[in-house]
PDB file of N, CA and C in Angstrom:
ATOM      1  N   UNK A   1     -88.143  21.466  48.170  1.00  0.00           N
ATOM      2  CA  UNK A   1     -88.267  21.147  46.771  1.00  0.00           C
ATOM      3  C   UNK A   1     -87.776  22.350  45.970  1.00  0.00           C
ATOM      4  N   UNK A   2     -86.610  22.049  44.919  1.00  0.00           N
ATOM      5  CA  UNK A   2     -86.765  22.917  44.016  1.00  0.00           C
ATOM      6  C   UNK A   2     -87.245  23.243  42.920  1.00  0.00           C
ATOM      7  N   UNK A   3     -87.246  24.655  42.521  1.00  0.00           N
ATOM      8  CA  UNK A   3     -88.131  25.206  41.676  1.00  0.00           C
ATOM      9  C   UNK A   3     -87.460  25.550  40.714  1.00  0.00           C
ATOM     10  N   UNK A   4     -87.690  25.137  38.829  1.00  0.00           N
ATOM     11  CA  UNK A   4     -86.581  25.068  37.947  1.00  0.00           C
ATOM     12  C   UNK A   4     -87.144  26.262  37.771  1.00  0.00           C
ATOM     13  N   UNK A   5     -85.645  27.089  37.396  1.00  0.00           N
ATOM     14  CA  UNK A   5     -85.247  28.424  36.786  1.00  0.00           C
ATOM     15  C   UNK A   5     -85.658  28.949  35.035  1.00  0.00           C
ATOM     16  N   UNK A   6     -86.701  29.287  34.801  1.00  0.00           N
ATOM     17  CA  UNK A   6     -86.567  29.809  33.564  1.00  0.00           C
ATOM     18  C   UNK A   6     -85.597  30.636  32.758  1.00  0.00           C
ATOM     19  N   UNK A   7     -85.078  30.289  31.745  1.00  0.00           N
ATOM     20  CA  UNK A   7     -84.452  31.581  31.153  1.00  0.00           C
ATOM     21  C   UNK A   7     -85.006  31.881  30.232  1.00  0.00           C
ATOM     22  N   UNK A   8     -84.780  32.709  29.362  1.00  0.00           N
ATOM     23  CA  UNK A   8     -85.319  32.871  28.149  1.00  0.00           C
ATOM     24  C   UNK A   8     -83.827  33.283  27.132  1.00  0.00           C
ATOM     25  N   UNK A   9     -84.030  32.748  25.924  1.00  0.00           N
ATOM     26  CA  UNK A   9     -83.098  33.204  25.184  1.00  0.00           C
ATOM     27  C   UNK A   9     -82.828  34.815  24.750  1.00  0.00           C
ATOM     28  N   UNK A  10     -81.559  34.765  24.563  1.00  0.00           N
ATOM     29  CA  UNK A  10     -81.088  36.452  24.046  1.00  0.00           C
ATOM     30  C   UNK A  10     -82.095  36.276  22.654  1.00  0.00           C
ATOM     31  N   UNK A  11     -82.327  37.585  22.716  1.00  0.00           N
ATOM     32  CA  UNK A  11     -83.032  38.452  21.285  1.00  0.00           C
ATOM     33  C   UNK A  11     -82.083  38.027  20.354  1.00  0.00           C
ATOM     34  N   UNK A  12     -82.661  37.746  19.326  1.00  0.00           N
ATOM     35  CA  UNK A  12     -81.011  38.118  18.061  1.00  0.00           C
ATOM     36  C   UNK A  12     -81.253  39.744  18.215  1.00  0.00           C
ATOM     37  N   UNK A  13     -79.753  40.355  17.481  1.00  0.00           N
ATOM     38  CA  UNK A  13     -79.787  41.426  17.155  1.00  0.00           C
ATOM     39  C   UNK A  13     -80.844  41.890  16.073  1.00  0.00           C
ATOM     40  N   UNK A  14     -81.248  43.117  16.550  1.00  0.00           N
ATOM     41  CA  UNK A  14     -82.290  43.850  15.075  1.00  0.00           C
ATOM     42  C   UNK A  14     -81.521  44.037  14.364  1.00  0.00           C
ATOM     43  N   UNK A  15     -81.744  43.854  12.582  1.00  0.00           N
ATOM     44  CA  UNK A  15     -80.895  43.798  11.468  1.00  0.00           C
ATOM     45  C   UNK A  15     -81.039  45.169  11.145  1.00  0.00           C
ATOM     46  N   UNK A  16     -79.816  46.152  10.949  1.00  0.00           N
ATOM     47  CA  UNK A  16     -79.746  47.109  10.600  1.00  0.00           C
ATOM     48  C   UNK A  16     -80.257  47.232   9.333  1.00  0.00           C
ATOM     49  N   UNK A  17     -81.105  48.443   9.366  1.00  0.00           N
ATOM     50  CA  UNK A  17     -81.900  48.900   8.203  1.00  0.00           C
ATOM     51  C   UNK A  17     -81.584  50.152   7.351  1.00  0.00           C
ATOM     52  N   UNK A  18     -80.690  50.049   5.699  1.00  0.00           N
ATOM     53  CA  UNK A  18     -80.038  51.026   5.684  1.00  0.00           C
ATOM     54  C   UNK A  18     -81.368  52.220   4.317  1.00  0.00           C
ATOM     55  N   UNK A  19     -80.898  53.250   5.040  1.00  0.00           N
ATOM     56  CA  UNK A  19     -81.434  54.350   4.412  1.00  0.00           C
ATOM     57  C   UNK A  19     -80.777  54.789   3.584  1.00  0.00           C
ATOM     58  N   UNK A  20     -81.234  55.152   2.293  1.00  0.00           N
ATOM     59  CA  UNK A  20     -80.563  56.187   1.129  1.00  0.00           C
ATOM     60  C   UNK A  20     -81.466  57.508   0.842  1.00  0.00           C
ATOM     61  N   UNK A  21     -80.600  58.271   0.023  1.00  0.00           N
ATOM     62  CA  UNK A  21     -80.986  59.494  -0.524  1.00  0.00           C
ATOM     63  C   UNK A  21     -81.471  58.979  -2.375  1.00  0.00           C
ATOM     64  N   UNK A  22     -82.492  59.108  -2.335  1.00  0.00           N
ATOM     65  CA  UNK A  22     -82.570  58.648  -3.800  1.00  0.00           C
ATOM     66  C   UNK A  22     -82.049  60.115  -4.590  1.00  0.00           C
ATOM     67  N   UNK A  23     -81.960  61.079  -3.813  1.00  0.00           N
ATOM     68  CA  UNK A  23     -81.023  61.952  -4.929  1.00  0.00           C
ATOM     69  C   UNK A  23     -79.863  61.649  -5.540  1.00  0.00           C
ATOM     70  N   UNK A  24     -79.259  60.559  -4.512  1.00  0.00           N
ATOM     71  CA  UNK A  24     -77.514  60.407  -4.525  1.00  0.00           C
ATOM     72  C   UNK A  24     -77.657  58.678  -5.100  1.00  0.00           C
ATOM     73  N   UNK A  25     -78.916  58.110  -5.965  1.00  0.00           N
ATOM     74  CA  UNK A  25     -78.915  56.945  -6.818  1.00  0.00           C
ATOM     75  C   UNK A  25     -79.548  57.267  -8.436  1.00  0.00           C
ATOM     76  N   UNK A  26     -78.336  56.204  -9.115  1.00  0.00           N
ATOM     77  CA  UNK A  26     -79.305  56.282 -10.072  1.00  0.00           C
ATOM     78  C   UNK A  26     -80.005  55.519 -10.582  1.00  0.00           C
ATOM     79  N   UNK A  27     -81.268  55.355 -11.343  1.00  0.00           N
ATOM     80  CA  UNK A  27     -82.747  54.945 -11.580  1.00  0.00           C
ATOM     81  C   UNK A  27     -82.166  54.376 -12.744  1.00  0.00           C
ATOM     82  N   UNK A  28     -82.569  53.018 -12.531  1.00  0.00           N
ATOM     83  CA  UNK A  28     -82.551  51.486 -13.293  1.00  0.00           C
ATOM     84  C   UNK A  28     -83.485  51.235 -14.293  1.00  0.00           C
ATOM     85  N   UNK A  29     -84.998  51.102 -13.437  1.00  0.00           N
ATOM     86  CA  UNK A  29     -85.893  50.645 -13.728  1.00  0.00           C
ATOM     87  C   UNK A  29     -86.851  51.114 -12.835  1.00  0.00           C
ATOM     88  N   UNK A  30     -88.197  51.568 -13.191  1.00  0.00           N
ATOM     89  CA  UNK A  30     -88.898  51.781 -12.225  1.00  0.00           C
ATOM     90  C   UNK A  30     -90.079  51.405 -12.777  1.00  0.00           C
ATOM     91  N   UNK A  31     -91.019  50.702 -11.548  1.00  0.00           N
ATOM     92  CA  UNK A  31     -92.631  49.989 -12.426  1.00  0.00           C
ATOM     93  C   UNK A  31     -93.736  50.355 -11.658  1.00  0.00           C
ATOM     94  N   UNK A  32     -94.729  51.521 -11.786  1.00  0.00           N
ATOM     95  CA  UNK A  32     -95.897  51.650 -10.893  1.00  0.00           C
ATOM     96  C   UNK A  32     -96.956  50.457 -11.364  1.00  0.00           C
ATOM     97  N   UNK A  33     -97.687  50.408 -10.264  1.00  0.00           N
ATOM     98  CA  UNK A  33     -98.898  49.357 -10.272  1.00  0.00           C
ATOM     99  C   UNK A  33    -100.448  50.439 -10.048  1.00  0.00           C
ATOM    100  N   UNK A  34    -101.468  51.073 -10.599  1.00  0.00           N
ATOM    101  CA  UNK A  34    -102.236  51.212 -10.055  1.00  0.00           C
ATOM    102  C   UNK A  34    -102.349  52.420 -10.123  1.00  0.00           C
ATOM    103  N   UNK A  35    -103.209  53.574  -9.856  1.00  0.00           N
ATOM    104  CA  UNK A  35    -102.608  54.955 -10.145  1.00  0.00           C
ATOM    105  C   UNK A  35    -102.401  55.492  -9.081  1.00  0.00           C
ATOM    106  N   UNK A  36    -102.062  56.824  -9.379  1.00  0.00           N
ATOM    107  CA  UNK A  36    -101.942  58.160  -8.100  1.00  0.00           C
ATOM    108  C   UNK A  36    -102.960  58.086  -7.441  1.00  0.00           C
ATOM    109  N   UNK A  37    -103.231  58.109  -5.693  1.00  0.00           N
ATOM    110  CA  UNK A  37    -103.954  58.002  -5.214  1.00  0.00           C
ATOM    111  C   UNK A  37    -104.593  57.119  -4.757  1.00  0.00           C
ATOM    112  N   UNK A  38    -104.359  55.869  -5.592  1.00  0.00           N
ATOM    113  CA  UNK A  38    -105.139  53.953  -5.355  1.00  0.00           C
ATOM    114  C   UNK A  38    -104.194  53.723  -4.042  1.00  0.00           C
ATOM    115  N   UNK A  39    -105.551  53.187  -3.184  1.00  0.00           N
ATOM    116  CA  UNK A  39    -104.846  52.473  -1.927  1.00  0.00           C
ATOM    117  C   UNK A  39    -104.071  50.833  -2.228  1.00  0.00           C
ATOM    118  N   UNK A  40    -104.292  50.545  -3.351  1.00  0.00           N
ATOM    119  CA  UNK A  40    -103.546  49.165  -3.112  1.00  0.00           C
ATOM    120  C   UNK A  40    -102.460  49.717  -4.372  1.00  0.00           C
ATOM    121  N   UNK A  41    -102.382  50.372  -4.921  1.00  0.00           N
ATOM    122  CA  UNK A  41    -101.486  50.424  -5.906  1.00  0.00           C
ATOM    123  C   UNK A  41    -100.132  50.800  -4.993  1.00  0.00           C
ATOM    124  N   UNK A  42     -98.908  50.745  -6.320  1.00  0.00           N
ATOM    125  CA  UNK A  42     -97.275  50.938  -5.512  1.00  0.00           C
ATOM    126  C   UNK A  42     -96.279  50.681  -6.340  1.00  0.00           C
ATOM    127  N   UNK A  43     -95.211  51.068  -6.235  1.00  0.00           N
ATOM    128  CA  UNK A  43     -94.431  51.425  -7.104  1.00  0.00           C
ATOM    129  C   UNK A  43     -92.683  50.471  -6.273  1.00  0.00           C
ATOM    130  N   UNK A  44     -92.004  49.864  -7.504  1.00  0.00           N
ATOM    131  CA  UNK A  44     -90.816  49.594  -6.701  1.00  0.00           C
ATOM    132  C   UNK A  44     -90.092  50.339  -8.221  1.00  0.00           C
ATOM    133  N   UNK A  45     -88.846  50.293  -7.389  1.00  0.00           N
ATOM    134  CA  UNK A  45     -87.745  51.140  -8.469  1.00  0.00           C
ATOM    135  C   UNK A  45     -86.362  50.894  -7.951  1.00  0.00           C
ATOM    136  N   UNK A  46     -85.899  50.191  -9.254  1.00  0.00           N
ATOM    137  CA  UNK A  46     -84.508  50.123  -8.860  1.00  0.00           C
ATOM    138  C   UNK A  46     -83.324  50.823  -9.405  1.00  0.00           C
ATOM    139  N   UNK A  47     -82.345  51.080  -8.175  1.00  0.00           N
ATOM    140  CA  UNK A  47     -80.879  51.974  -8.441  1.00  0.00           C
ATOM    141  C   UNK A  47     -79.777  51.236  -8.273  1.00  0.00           C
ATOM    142  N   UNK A  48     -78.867  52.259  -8.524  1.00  0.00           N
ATOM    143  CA  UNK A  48     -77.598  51.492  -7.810  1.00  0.00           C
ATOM    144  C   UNK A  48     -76.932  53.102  -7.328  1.00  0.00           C
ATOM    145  N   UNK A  49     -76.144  52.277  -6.382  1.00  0.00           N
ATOM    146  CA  UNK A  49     -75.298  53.310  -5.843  1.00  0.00           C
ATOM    147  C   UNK A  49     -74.431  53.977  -6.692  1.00  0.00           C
ATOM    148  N   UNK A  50     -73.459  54.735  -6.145  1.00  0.00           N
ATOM    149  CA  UNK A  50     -72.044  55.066  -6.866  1.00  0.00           C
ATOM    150  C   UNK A  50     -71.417  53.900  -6.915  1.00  0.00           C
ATOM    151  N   UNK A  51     -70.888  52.891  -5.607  1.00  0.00           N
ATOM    152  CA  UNK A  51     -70.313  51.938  -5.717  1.00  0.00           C
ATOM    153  C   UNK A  51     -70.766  50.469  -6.509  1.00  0.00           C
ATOM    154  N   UNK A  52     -71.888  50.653  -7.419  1.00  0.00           N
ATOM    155  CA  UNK A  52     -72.392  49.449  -8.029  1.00  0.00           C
ATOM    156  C   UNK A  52     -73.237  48.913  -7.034  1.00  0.00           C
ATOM    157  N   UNK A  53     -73.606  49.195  -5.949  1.00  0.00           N
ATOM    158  CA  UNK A  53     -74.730  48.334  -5.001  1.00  0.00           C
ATOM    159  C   UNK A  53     -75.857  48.955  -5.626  1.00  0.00           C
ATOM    160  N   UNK A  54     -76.831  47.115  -5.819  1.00  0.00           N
ATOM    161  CA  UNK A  54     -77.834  47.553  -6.623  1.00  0.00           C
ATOM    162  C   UNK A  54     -79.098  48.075  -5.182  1.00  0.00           C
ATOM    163  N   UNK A  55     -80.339  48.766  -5.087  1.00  0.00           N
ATOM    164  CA  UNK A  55     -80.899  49.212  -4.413  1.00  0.00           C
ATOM    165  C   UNK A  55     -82.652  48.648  -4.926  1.00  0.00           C
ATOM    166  N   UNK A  56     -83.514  48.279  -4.186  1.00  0.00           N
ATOM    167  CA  UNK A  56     -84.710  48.718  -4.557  1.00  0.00           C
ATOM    168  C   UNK A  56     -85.534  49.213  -3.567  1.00  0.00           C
ATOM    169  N   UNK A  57     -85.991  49.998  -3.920  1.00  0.00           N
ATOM    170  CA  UNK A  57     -87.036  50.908  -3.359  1.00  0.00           C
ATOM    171  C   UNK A  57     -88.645  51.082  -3.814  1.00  0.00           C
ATOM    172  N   UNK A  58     -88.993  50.743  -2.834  1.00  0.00           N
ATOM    173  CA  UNK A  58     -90.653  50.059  -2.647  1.00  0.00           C
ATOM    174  C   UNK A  58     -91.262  51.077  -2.034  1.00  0.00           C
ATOM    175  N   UNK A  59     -92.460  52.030  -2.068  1.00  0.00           N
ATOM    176  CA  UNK A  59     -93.605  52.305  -1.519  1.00  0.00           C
ATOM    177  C   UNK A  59     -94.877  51.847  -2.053  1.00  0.00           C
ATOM    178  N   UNK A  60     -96.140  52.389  -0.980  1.00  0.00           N
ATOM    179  CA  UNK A  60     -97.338  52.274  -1.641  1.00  0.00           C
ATOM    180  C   UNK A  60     -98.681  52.594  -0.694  1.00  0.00           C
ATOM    181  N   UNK A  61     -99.516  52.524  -1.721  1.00  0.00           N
ATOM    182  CA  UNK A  61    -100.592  52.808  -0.613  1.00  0.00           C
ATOM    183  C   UNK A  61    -101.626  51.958   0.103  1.00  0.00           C
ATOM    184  N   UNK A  62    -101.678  52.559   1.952  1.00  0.00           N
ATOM    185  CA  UNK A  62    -101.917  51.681   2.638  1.00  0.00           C
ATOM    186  C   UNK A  62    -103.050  50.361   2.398  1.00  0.00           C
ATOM    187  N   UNK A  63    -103.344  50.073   1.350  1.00  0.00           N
ATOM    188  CA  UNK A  63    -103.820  48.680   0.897  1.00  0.00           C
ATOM    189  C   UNK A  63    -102.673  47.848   0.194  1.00  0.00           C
ATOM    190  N   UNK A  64    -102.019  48.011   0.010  1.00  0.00           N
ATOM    191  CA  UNK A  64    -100.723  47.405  -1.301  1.00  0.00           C
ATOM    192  C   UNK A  64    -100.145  46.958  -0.310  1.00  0.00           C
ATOM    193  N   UNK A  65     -98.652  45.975  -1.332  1.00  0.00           N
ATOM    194  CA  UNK A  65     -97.816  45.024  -0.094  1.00  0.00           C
ATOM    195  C   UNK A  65     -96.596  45.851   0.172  1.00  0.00           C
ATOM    196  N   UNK A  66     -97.070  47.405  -0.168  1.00  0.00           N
ATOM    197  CA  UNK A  66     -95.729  48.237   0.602  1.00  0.00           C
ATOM    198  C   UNK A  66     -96.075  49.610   0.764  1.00  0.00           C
ATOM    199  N   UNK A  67     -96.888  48.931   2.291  1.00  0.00           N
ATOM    200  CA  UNK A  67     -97.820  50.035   2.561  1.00  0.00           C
ATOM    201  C   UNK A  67     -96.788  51.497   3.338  1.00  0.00           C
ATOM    202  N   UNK A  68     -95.472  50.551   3.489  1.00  0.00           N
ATOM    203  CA  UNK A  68     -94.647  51.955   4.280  1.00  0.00           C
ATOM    204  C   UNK A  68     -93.032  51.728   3.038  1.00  0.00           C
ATOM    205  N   UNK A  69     -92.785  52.860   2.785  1.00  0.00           N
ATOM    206  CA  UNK A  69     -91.454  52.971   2.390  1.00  0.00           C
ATOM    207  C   UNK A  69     -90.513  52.234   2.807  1.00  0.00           C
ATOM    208  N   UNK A  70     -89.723  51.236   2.141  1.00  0.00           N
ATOM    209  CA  UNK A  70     -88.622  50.978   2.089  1.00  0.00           C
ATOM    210  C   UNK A  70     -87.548  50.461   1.238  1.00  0.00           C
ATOM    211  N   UNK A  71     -86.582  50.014   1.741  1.00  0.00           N
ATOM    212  CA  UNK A  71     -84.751  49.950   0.615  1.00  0.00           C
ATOM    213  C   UNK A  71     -84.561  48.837   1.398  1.00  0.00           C
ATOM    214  N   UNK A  72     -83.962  47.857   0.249  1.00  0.00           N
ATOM    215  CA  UNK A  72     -83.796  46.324   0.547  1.00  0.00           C
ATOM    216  C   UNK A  72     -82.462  46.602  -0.709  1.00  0.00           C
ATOM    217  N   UNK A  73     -81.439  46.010  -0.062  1.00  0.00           N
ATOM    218  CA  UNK A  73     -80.406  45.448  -0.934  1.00  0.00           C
ATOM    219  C   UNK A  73     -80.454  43.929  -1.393  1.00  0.00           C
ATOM    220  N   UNK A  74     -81.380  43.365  -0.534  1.00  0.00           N
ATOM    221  CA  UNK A  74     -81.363  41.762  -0.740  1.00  0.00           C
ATOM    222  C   UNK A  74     -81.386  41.487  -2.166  1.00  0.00           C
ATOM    223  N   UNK A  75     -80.137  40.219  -2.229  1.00  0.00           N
ATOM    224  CA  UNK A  75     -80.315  39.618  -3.631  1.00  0.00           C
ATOM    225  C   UNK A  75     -81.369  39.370  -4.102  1.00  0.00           C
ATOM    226  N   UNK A  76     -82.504  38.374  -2.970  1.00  0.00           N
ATOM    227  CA  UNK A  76     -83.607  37.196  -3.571  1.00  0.00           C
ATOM    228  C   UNK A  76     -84.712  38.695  -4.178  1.00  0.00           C
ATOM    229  N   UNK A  77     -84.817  39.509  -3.531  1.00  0.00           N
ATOM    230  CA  UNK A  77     -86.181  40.493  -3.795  1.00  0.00           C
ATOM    231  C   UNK A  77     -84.819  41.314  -5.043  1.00  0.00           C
ATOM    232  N   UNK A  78     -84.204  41.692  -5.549  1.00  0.00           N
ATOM    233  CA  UNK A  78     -83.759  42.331  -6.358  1.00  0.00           C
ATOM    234  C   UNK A  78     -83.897  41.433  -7.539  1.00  0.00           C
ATOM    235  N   UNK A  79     -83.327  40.073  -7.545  1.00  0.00           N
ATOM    236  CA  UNK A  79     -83.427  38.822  -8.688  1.00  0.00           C
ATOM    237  C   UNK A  79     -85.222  38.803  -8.819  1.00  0.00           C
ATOM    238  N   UNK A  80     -85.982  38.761  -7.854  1.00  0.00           N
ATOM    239  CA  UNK A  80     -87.289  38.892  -8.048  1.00  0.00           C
ATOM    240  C   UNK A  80     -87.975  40.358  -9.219  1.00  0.00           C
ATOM    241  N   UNK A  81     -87.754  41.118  -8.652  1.00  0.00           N
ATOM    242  CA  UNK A  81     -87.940  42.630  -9.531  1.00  0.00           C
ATOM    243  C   UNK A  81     -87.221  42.371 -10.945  1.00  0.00           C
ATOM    244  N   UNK A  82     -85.975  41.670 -11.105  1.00  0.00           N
ATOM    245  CA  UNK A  82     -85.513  41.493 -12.672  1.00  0.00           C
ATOM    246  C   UNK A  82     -86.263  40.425 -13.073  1.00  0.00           C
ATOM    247  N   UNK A  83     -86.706  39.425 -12.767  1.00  0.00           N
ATOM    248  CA  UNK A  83     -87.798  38.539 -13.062  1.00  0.00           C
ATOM    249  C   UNK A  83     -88.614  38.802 -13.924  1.00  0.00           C
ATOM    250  N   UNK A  84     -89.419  39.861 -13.032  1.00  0.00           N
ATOM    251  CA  UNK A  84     -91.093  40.262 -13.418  1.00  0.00           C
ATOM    252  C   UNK A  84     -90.883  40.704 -14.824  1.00  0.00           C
TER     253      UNK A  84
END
């Protein structure tokens, strides 16, 4: 009797995650939530590059919804931040 072969599918690739120098952007808009020191408070702020790529940049503290640093070029979360 045979015994069917499992495979498992390929991983997708991990989506490259790009890093900037916020020295080398400039500041759009920037909106804190909460003060210095508040664990749920956090701050996003948006740039753009030299080349017109717009940037936002999110931290916060470990209670908030950006409890670790990061940079999202995504349209939907950038159209979101001009929203608010």
């Amino acid at each position: 009797m045979a015994t069917a072969k499992k495979t498992t599918a390929a991983k997708p690739a991990a989506k490259k995650v790009e890093k900037f120098e916020l020295a080398n952007l400039r500041l759009v808009e920037k909106r804190t939530y909460g003060y210095f020191g508040d664990p749920a408070g956090y701050e996003e702020s948006l740039y753009v590059t030299n080349d017109g790529t717009e940037v936002l940049y999110t931290n916060g503290g470990k209670d908030s919804k950006y409890s670790k640093e990061s940079f999202t070029t995504s349209k939907s979360a950038i159209a979101a931040f001009k929203k608010a």
